[in-house]
Protein backbone atom coordinates (compact mmCIF):
# COMPACT_ATOMS: atom_id res chain seq x y z
CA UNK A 1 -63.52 55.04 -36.01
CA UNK A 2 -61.54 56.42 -33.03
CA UNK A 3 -63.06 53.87 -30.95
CA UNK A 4 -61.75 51.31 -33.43
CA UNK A 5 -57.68 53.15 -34.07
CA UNK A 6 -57.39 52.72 -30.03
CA UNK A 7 -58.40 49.01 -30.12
CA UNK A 8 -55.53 48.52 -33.02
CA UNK A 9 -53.15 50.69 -30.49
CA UNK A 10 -53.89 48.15 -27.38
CA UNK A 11 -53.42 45.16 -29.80
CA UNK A 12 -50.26 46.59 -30.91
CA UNK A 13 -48.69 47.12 -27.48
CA UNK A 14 -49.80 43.98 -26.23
CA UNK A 15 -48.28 42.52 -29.11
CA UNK A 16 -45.38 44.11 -28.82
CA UNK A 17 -45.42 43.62 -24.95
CA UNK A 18 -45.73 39.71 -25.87
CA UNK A 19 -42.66 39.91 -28.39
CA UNK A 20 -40.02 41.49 -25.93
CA UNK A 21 -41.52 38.97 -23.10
CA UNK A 22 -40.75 35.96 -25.48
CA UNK A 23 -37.63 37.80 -26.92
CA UNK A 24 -36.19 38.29 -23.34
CA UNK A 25 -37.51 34.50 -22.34
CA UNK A 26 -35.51 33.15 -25.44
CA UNK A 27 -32.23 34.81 -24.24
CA UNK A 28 -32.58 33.75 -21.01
CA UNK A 29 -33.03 29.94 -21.68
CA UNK A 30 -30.37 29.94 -24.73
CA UNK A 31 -28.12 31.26 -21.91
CA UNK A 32 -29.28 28.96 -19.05
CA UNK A 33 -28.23 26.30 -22.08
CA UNK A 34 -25.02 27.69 -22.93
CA UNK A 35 -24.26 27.57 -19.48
CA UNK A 36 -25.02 23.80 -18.97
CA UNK A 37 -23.48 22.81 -22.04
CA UNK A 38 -20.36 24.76 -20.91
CA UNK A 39 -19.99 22.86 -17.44
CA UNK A 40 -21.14 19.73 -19.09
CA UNK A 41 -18.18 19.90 -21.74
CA UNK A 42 -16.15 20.88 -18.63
CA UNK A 43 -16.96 17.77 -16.56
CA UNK A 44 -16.38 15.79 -19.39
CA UNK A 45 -12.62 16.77 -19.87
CA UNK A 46 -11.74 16.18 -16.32
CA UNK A 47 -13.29 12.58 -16.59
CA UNK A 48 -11.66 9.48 -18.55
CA UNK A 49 -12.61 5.99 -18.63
CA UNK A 50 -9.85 2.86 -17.59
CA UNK A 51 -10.44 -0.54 -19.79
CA UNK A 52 -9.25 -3.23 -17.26
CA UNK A 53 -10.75 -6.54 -17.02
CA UNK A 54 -12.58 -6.16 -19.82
CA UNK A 55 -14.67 -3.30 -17.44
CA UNK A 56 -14.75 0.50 -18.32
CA UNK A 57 -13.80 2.04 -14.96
CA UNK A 58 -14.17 6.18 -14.39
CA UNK A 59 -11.70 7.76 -13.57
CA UNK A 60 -11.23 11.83 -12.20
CA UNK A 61 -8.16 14.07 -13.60
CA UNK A 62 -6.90 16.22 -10.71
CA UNK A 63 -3.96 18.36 -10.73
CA UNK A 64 -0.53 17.37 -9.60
CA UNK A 65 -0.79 19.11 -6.08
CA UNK A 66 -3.63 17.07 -5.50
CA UNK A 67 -1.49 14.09 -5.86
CA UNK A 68 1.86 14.24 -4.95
CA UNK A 69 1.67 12.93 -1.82
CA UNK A 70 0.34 9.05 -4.21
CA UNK A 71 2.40 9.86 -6.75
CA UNK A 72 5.74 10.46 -4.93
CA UNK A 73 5.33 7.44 -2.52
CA UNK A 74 4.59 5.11 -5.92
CA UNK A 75 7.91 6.08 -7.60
CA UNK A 76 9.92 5.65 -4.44
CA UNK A 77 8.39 2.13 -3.91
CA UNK A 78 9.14 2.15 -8.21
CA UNK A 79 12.32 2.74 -7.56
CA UNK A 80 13.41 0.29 -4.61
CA UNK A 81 11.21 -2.54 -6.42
CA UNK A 82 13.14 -2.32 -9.93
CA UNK A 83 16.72 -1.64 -7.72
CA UNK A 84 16.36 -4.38 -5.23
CA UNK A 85 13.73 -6.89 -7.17
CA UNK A 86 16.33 -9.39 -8.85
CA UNK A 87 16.83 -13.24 -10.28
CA UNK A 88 19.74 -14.67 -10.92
CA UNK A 89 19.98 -13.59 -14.15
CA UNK A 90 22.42 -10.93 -15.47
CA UNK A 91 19.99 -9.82 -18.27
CA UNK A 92 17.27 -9.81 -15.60
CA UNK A 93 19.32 -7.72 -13.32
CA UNK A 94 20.43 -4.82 -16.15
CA UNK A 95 16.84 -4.74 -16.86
CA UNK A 96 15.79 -3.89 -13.63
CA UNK A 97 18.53 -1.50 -12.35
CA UNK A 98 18.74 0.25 -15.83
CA UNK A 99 14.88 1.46 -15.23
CA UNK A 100 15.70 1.90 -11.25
CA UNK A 101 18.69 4.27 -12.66
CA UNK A 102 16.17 6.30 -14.83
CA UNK A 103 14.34 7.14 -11.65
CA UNK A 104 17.09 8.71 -9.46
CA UNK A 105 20.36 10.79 -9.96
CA UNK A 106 24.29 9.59 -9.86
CA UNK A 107 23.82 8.44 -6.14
CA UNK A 108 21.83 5.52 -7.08
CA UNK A 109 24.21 4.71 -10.25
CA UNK A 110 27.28 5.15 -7.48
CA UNK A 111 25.87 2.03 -5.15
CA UNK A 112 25.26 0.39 -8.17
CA UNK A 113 28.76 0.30 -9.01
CA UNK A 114 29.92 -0.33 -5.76
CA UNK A 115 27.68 -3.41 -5.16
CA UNK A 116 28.97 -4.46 -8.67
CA UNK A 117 32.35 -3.89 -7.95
CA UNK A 118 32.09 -6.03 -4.52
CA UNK A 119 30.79 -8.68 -6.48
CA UNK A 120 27.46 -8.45 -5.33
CA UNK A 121 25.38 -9.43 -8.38
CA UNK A 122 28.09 -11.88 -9.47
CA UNK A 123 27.04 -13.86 -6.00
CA UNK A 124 23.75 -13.82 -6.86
CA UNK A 125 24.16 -14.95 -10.18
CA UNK A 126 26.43 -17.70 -8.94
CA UNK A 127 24.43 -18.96 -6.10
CA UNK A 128 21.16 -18.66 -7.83
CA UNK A 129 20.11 -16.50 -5.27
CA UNK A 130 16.72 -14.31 -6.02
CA UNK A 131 15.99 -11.17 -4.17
CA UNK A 132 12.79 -10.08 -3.22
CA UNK A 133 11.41 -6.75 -1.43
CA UNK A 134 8.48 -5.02 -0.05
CA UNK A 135 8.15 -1.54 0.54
CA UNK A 136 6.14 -1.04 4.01
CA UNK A 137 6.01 2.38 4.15
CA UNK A 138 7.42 5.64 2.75
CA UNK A 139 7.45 9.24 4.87
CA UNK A 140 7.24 12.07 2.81
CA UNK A 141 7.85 15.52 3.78
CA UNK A 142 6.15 17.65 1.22
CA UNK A 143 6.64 20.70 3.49
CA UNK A 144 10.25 21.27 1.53
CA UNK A 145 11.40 21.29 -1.45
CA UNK A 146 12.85 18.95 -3.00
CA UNK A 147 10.87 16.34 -0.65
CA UNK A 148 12.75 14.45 1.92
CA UNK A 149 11.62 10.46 1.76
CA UNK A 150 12.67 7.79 3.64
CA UNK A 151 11.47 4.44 2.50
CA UNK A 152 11.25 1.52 5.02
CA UNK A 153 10.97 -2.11 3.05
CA UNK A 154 11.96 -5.73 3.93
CA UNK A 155 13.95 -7.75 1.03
CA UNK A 156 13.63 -11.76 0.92
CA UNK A 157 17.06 -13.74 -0.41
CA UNK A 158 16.19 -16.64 -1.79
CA UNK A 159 18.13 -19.74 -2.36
CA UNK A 160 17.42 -23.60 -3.04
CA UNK A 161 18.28 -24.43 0.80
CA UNK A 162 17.28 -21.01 2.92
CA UNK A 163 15.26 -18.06 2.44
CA UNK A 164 17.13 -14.92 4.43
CA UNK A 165 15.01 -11.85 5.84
CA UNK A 166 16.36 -8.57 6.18
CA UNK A 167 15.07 -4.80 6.62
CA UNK A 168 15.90 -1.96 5.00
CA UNK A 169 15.71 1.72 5.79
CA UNK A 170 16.91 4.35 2.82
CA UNK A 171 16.21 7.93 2.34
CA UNK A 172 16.57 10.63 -0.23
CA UNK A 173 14.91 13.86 -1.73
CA UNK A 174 12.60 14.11 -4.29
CA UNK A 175 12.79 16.94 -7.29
CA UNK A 176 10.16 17.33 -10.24
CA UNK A 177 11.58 16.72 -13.41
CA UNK A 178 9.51 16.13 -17.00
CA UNK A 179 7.23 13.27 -17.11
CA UNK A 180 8.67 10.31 -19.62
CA UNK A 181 7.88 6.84 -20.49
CA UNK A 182 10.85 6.05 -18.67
CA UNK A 183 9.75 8.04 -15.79
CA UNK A 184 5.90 8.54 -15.57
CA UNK A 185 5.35 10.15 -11.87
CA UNK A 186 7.70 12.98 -13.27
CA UNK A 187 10.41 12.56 -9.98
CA UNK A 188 14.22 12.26 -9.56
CA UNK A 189 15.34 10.66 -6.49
CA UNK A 190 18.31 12.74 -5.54
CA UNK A 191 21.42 11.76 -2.51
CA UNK A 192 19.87 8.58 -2.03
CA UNK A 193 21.49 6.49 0.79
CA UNK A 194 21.29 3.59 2.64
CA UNK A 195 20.43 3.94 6.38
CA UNK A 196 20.41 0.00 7.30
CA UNK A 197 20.03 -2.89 5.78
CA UNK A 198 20.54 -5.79 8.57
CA UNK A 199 19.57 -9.30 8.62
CA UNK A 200 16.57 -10.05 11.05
CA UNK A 201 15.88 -13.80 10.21
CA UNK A 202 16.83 -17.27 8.08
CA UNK A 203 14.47 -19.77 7.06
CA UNK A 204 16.10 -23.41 6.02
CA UNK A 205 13.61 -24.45 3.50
């Protein structure tokens, strides 16, 4: 009978030994899962998918540090493209300066008025003249705040009989303002100025 109570006792611990293994083993693996499931979930906030082309593209959200160097050069070259990229046509040309204007502060609105005033667009207008330009490069000092640009482009004039080259050098400072649909990189192009803008060469067409 005694013989018998301690076989019940060793089946009872080794039970019970068995339980807290599997207990503990549980725990362990519902944790390893949370885990995963957490990172998982993580990893799949910081990705997004592009539609372009009909092709879903993957794409990486990174903070704004981690950009600003793209982001700042793309709404400079924004900027010059929608101020200098005109057609002979005044609608055209209010389009494109009114979204230029949304980018940058009063210094940009101030050589708009003084080109209009001189009778700039009015001689573009009137000579079906179309003005082109491509941003080469933009130098970025991120080192101070706001940033210090300068933007180096070349602008195309257009006309039925001659096509006219010339360079341009601006520069400005960059501070962070909200992010809009008018202005998506979430800069404001502040004392922008015009360092040259020279004619290099003319093409008769």
């Amino acid at each position: 009978m005694f013989h018998q109570l301690k076989n019940i006792d060793t089946a009872f611990k080794h039970i019970k030994a068995f339980s807290i293994i599997m207990i503990v083993a549980c725990i362990v693996i519902s944790l390893f899962a949370l885990v995963k499931s957490y990172r998982a979930t993580e990893a799949a906030q910081n990705r997004i998918y592009i539609l372009a082309n009909g092709k879903a593209l993957e794409a990486f959200s990174a903070g704004r540090k981690d950009n600003i160097q793209v982001e700042a050069k793309d709404h400079v070259k924004t900027f010059h493209q929608y101020f200098f990229g005109l057609d002979p046509d005044d609608k055209v040309i209010q389009a494109n300066v009114s979204k230029a204007l949304y980018l940058a502060d009063r210094s940009a609105k101030s050589q708009y008025d003084n080109l209009k005033e001189n009778g700039y667009y009015s001689n573009l207008i009137a000579a079906n003249i179309s003005q082109e330009i491509n941003v080469d490069s933009v130098e970025l000092d991120i080192n101070q705040y706001p940033y210090f640009f300068r933007c180096f482009a070349t602008q195309k004039l257009i006309r039925a009989t001659s096509t006219a080259n010339r360079t341009l050098i601006t520069e400005g400072f960059l501070r962070n303002v909200s992010r809009s649909d008018n202005n998506p990189h979430g800069f404001l192009i502040e004392r922008w100025k015009t360092i040259s803008n020279r004619d290099t060469t003319l093409q008769n067409q």
